[in-house]
Protein backbone atom coordinates (compact mmCIF):
# COMPACT_ATOMS: atom_id res chain seq x y z
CA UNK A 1 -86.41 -111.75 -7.15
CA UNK A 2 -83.61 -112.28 -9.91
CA UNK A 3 -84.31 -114.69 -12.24
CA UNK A 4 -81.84 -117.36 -13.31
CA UNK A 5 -80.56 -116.84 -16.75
CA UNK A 6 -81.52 -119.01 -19.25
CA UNK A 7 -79.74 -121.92 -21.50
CA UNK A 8 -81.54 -123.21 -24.73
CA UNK A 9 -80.43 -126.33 -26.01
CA UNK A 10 -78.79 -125.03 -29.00
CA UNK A 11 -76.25 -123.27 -26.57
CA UNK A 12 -75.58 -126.79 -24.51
CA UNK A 13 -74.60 -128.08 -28.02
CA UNK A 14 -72.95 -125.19 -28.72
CA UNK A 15 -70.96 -125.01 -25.46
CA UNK A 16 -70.01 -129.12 -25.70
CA UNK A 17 -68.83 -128.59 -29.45
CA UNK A 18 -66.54 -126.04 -28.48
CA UNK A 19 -65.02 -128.12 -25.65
CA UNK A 20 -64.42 -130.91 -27.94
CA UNK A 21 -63.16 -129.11 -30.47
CA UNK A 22 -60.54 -127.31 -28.05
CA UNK A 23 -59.60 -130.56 -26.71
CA UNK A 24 -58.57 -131.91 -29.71
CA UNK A 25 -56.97 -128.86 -30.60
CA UNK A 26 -54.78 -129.32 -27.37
CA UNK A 27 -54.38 -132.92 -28.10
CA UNK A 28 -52.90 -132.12 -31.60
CA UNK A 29 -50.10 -129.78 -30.38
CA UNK A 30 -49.55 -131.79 -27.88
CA UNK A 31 -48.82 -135.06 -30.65
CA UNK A 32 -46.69 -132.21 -32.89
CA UNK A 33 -45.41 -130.28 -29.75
CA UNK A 34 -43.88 -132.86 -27.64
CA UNK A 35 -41.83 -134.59 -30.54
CA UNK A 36 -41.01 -131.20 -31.64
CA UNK A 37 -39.60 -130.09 -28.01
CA UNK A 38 -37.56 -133.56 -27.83
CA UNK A 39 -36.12 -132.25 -31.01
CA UNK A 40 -34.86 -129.21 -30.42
CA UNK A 41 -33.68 -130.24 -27.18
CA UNK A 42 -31.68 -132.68 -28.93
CA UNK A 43 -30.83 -130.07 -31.46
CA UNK A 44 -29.53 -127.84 -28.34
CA UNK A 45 -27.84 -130.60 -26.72
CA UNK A 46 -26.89 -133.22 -28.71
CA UNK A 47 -23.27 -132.50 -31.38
CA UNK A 48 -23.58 -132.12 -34.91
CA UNK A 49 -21.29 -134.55 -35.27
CA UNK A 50 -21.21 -137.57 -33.38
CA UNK A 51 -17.75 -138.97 -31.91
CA UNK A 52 -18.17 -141.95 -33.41
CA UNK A 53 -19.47 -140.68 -36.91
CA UNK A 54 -18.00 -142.90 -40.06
CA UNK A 55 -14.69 -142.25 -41.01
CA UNK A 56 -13.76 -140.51 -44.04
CA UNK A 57 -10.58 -141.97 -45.18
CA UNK A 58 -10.93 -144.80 -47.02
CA UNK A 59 -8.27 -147.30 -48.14
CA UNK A 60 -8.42 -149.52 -50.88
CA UNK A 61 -7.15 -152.86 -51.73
CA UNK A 62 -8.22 -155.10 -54.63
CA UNK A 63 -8.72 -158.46 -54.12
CA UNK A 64 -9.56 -161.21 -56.75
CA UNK A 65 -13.20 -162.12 -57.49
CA UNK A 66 -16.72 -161.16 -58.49
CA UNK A 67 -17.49 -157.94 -56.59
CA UNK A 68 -17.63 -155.79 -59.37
CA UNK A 69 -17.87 -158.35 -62.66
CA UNK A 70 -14.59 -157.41 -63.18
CA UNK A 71 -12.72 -159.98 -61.66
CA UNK A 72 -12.19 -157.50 -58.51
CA UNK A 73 -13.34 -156.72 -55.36
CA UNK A 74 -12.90 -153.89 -53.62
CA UNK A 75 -12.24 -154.16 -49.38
CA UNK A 76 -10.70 -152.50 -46.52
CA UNK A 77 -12.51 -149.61 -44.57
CA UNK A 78 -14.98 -146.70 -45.92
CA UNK A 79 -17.52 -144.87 -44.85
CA UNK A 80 -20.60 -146.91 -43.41
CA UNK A 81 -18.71 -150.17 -44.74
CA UNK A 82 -21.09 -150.03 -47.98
CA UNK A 83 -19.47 -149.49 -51.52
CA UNK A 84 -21.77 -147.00 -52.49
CA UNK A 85 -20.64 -144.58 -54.44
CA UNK A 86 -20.89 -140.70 -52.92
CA UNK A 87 -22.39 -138.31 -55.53
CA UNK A 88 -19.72 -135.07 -56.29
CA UNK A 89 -19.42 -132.81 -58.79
CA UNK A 90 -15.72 -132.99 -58.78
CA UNK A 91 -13.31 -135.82 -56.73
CA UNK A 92 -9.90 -134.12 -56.31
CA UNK A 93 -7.01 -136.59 -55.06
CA UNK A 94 -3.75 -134.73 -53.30
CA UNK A 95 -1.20 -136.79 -54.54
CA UNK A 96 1.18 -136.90 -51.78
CA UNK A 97 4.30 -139.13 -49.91
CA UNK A 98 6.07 -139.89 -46.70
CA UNK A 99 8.15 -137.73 -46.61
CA UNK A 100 5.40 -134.47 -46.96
CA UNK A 101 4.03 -133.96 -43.49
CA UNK A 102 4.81 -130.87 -43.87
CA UNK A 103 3.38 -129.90 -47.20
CA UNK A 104 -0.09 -131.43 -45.83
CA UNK A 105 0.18 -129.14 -42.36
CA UNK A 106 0.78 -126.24 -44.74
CA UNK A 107 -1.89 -127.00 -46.77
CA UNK A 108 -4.62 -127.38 -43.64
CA UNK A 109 -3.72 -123.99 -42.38
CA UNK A 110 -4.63 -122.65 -46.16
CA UNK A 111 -6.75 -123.72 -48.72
CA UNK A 112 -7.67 -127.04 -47.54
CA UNK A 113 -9.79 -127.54 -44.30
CA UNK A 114 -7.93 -129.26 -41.53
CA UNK A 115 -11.16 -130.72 -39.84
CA UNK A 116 -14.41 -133.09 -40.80
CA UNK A 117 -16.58 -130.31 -40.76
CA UNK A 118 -14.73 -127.41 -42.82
CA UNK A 119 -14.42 -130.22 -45.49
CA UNK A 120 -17.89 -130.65 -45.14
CA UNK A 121 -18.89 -126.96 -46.16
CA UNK A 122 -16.35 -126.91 -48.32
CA UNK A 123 -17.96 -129.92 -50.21
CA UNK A 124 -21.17 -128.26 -49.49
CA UNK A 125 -19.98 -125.09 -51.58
CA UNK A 126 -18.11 -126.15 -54.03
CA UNK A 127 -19.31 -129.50 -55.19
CA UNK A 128 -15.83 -131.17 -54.69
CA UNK A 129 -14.56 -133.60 -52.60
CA UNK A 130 -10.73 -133.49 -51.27
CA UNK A 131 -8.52 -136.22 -49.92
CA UNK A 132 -4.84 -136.63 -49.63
CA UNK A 133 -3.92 -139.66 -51.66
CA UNK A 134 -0.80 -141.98 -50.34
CA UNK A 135 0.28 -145.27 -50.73
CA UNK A 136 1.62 -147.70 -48.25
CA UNK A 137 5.33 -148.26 -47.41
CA UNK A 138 7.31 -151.37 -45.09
CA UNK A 139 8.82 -148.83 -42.89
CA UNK A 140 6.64 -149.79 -39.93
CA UNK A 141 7.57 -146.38 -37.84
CA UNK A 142 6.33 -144.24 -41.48
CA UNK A 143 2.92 -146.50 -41.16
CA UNK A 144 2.72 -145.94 -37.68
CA UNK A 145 2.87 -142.22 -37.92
CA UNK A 146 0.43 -142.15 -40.83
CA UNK A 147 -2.23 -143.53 -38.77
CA UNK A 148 -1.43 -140.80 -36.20
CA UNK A 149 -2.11 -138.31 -38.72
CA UNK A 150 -5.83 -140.29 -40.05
CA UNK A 151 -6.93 -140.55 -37.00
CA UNK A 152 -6.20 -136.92 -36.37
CA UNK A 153 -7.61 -135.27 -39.56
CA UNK A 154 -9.41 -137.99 -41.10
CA UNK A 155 -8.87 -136.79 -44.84
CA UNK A 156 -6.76 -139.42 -46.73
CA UNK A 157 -7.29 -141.99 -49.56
CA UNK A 158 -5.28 -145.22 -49.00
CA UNK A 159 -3.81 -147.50 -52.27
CA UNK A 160 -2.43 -150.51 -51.76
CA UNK A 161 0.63 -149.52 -53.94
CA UNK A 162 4.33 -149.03 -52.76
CA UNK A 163 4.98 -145.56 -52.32
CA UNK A 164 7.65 -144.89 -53.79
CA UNK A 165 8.97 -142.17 -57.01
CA UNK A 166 9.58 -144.83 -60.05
CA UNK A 167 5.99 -145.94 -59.37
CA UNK A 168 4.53 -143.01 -59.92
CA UNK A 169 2.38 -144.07 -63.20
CA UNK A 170 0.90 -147.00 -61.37
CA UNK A 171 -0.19 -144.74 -58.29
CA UNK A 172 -2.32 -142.41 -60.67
CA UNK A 173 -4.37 -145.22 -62.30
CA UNK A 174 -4.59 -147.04 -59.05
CA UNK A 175 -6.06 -143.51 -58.09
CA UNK A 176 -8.72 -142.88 -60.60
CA UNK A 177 -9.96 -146.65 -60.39
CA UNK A 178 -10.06 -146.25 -56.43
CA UNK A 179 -11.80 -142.62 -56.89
CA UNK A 180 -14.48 -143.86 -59.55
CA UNK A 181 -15.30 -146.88 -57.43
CA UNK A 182 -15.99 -144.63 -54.41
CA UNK A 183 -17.09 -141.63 -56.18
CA UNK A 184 -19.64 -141.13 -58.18
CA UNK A 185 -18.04 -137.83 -59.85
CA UNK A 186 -18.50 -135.43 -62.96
CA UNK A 187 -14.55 -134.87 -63.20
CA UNK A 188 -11.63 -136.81 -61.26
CA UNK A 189 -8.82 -134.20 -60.42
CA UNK A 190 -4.73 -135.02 -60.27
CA UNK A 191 -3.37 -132.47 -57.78
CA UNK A 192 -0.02 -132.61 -56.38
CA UNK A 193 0.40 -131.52 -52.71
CA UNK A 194 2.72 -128.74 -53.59
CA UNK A 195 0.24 -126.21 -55.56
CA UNK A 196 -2.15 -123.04 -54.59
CA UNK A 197 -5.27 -123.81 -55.39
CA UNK A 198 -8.34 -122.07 -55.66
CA UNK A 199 -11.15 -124.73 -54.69
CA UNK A 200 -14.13 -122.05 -55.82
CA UNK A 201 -12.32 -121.11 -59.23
CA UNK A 202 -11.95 -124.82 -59.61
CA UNK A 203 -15.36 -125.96 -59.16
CA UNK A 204 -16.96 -123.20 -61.66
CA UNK A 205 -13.95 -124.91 -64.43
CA UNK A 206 -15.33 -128.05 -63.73
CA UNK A 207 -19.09 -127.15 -64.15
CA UNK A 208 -18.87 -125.25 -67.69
CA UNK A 209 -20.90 -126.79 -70.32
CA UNK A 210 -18.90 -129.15 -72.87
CA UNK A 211 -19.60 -130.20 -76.07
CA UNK A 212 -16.96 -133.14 -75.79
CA UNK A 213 -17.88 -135.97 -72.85
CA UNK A 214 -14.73 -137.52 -72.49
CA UNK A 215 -12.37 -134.46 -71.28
CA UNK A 216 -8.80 -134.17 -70.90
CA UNK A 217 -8.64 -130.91 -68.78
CA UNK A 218 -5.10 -129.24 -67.89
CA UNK A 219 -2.33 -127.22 -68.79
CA UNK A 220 -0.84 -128.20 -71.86
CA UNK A 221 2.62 -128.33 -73.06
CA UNK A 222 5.22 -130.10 -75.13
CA UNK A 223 8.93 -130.56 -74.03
CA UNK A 224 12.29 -132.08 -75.05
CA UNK A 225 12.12 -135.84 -74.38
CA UNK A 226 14.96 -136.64 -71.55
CA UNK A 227 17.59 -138.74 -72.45
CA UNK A 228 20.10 -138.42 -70.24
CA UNK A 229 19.99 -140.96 -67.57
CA UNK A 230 21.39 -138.96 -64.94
CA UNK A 231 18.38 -136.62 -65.03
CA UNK A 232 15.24 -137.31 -62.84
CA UNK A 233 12.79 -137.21 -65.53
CA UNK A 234 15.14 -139.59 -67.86
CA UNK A 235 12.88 -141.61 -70.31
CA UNK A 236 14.21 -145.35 -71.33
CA UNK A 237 11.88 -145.50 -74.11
CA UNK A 238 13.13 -142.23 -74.98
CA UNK A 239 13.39 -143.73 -78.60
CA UNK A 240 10.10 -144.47 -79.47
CA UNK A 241 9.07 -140.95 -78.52
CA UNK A 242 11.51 -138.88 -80.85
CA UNK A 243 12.89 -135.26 -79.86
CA UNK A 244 9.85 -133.84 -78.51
CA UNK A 245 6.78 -135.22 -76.49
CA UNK A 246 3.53 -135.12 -77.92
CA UNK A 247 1.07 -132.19 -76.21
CA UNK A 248 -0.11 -133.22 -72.74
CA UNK A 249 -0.95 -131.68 -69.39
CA UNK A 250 1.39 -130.45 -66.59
CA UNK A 251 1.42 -133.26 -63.39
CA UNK A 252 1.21 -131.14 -60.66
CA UNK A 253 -2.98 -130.49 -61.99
CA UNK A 254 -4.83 -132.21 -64.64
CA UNK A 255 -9.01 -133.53 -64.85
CA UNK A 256 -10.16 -136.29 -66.66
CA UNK A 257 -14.22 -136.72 -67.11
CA UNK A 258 -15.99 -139.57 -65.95
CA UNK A 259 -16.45 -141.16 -68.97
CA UNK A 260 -12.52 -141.32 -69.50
CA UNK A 261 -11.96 -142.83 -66.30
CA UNK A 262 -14.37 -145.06 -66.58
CA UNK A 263 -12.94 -146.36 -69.88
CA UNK A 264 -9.57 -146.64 -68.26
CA UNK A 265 -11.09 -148.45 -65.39
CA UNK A 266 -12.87 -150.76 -68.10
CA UNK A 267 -9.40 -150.94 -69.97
CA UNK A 268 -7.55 -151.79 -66.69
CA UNK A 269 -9.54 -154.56 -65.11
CA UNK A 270 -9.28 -156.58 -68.74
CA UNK A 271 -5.17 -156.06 -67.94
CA UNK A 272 -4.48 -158.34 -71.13
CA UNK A 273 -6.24 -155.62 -73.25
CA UNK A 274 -4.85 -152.97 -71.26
CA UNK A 275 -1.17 -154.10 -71.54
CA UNK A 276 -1.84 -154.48 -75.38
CA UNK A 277 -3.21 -150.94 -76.04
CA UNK A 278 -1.33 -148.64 -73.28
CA UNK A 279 2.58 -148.15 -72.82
CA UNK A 280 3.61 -146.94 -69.08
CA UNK A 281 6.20 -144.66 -69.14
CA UNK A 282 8.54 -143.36 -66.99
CA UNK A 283 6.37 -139.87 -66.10
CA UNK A 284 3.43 -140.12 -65.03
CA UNK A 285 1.92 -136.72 -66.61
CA UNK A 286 3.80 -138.25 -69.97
CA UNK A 287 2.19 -141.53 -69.45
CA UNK A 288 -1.54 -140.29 -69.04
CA UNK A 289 -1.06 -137.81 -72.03
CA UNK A 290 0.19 -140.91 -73.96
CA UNK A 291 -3.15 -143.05 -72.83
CA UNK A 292 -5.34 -139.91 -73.78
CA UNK A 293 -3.92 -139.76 -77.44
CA UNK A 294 -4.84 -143.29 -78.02
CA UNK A 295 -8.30 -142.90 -76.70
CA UNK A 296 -8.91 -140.08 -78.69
CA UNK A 297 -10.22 -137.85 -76.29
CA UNK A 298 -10.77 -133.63 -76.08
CA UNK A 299 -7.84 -131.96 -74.56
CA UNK A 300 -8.92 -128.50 -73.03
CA UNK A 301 -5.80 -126.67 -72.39
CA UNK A 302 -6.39 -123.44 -69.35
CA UNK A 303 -3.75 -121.45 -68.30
CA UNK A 304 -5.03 -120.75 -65.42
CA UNK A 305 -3.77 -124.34 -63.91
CA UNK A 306 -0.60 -123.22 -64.24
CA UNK A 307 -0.34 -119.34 -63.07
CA UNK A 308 3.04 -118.67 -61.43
CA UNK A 309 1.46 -115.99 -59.60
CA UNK A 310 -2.20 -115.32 -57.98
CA UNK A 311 -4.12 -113.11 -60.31
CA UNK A 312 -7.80 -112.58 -60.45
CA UNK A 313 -8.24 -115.84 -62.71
CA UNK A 314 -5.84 -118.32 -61.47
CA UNK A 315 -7.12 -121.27 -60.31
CA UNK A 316 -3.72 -123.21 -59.69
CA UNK A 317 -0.68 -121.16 -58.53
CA UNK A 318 2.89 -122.96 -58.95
CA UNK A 319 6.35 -122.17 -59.47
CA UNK A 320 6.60 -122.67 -63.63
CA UNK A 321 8.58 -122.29 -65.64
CA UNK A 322 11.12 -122.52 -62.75
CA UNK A 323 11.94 -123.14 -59.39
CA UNK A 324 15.48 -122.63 -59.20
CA UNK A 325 18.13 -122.84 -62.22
CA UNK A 326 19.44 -125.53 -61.20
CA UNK A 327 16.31 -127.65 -62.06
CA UNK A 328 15.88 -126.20 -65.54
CA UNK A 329 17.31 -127.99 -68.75
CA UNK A 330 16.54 -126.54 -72.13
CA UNK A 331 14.16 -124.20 -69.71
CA UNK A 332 12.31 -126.40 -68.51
CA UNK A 333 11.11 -127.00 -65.42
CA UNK A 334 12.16 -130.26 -63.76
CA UNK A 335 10.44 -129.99 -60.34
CA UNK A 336 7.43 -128.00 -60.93
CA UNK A 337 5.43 -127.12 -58.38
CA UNK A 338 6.12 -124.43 -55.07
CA UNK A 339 9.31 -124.01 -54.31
CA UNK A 340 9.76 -124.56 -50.36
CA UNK A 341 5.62 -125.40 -50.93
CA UNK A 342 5.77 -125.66 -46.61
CA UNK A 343 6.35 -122.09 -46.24
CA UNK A 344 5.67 -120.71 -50.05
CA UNK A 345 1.83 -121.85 -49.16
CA UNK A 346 1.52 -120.22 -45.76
CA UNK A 347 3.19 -116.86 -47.82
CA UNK A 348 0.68 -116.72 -50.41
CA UNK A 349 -2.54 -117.58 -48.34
CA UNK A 350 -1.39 -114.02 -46.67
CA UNK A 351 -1.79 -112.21 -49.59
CA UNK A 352 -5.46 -110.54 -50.77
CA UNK A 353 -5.05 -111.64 -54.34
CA UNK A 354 -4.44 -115.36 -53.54
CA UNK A 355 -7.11 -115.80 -50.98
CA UNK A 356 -9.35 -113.51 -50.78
CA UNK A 357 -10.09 -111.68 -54.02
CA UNK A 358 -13.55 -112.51 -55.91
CA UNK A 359 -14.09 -116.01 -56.95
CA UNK A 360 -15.03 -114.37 -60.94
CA UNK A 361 -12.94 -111.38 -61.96
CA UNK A 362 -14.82 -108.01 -62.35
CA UNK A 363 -15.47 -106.68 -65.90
CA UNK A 364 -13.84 -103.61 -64.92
């Protein structure tokens, strides 16, 4: 007759150990494994990017107070309602107007992303941050259409300036102080809507080692002073200034480093000191250029802000020295930028050399 096999107590212990140990084994991936499935479900299922995530336009209006120990305080709508400033390599503001839908739809369908997400990566990539810049207008139906278009794209800076030519001056320093109280940013860019630009080209500009901290970064040129008044860049104080303006960069793209805007900010919140030590001129690339000599800062002049073709260095592409002869006096340029920019933009983002060659040229 078979005997029954036999069990020492060593295997018993054996046999429970192992059963404990496998149950807590299951009982761990079960902890890790169920809030892991719920995950990835909600990975699967759930959008990227929520219907209700925060806005990205901003707009700014200064009020009187404490907020800032500056006697300001900044209000109005931004992301997540919090003032906290968003960390960027480089903040670049699209000066633009009313009357350029068009310019910004031509723009969207080329270099700049027309949706939250491709301004995302391109943030992601590059290190800089893009918004159209505008101020406001009492044209109610203008307004009206304006929010059409935020609510659409969702990729605008708001000042609470008149919009409006003669005010052009006041629009860029209401720009940097808006952009340096939002953004917490290496350079802050001028760009007019009206330019190619090269966003990767632009970022590895931006991100070259300097020797200087306070930067004035553009295309630099001097120019006959206008005294005619029935040009459009005539300059009143035409005769404190002499024959020729002193160097400074082109409008339609110039950088200034965070330290000089944050002077300028400093400068412009104390206004009686401001008023005392800056002029405002007529031209807004004149009046920055004037505000740069007196604070004594670097001026890094690059060509390649002012190419008037793509080549395998340009970084801004733009209609210079003219646009048609009609808008030339003494040869120079008085409207730079694209000529027809709507459909001049949608031409060049066809072409290899514009949009698609290397960001660095080849050593060959």
């Amino acid at each position: 007759m078979r005997s029954l096999p036999k069990f020492s107590h060593a295997q018993h212990r054996s046999s429970a150990s192992s059963r404990r140990s496998t149950v807590l084994i299951l009982a761990s991936c079960l902890l890790i494994g169920i809030p892991a499935f719920f995950f990835v479900i909600s990975e699967i299922l759930g959008p990227r990017h929520c219907s209700n995530a925060e806005p990205r336009s901003v707009r700014v209006v200064w009020e009187r107070g404490s907020g800032d120990g500056n006697g300001n305080r900044i209000s109005g709508y931004s992301s997540g309602g919090d003032q906290k400033r968003h960390k960027v390599m480089g903040f670049v503001g699209i000066q633009t107007g009313f009357g350029s839908v068009g310019r910004r739809q031509s723009l969207r369908q080329t270099w700049m992303p027309s949706d939250r997400q491709g301004l995302e990566r391109l943030e992601e990539a590059t290190g800089l941050a893009f918004r159209f810049v505008i101020g406001r207008t009492k044209d109610k139906s203008k307004m009206s259409e304006l929010k059409k278009e935020i609510a659409k794209n969702d990729d605008f800076l708001l000042l609470d300036i008149e919009e409006e030519y003669s005010k052009l001056p006041y629009k860029t320093l209401a720009f940097f102080k808006a952009a340096y109280a939002l953004f917490d940013s290496e350079f802050y860019v001028k760009a007019d809507d009206d330019i190619y630009l090269r966003p990767d080209r632009l970022s590895l500009l931006l991100a070259k080692e300097r020797s200087h901290s306070q930067t004035y970064l553009g295309c630099m040129k001097k120019g006959p002073v206008f005294t005619d008044p029935k040009l459009k860049w005539y300059e009143p104080l035409s005769y404190l200034l002499g024959k020729e303006y002193f160097l400074h960069a082109y409008g339609p793209i110039y950088a200034l480093s965070a330290d000089v805007v944050a002077s300028l900010v400093a400068l412009r919140n104390n206004r009686q000191v401001f008023h005392l030590l800056f002029r405002m001129f007529s031209n807004e690339d004149v009046t920055i250029g004037a505000w740069m000599l007196a604070m004594n800062v670097n001026h890094e002049n690059d060509q390649a802000l002012c190419e008037p073709q793509c080549t395998q260095t340009s970084i801004a592409v733009w209609d210079i020295p003219k646009c048609s002869e009609k808008y030339l006096v003494h040869n120079v340029a008085l409207h730079p930028g694209l000529c027809e920019p709507e459909k001049k933009l949608l031409e060049l983002h066809q072409m290899e050399s514009c949009s698609k060659s290397p960001t660095m040229a080849s050593d060959d």
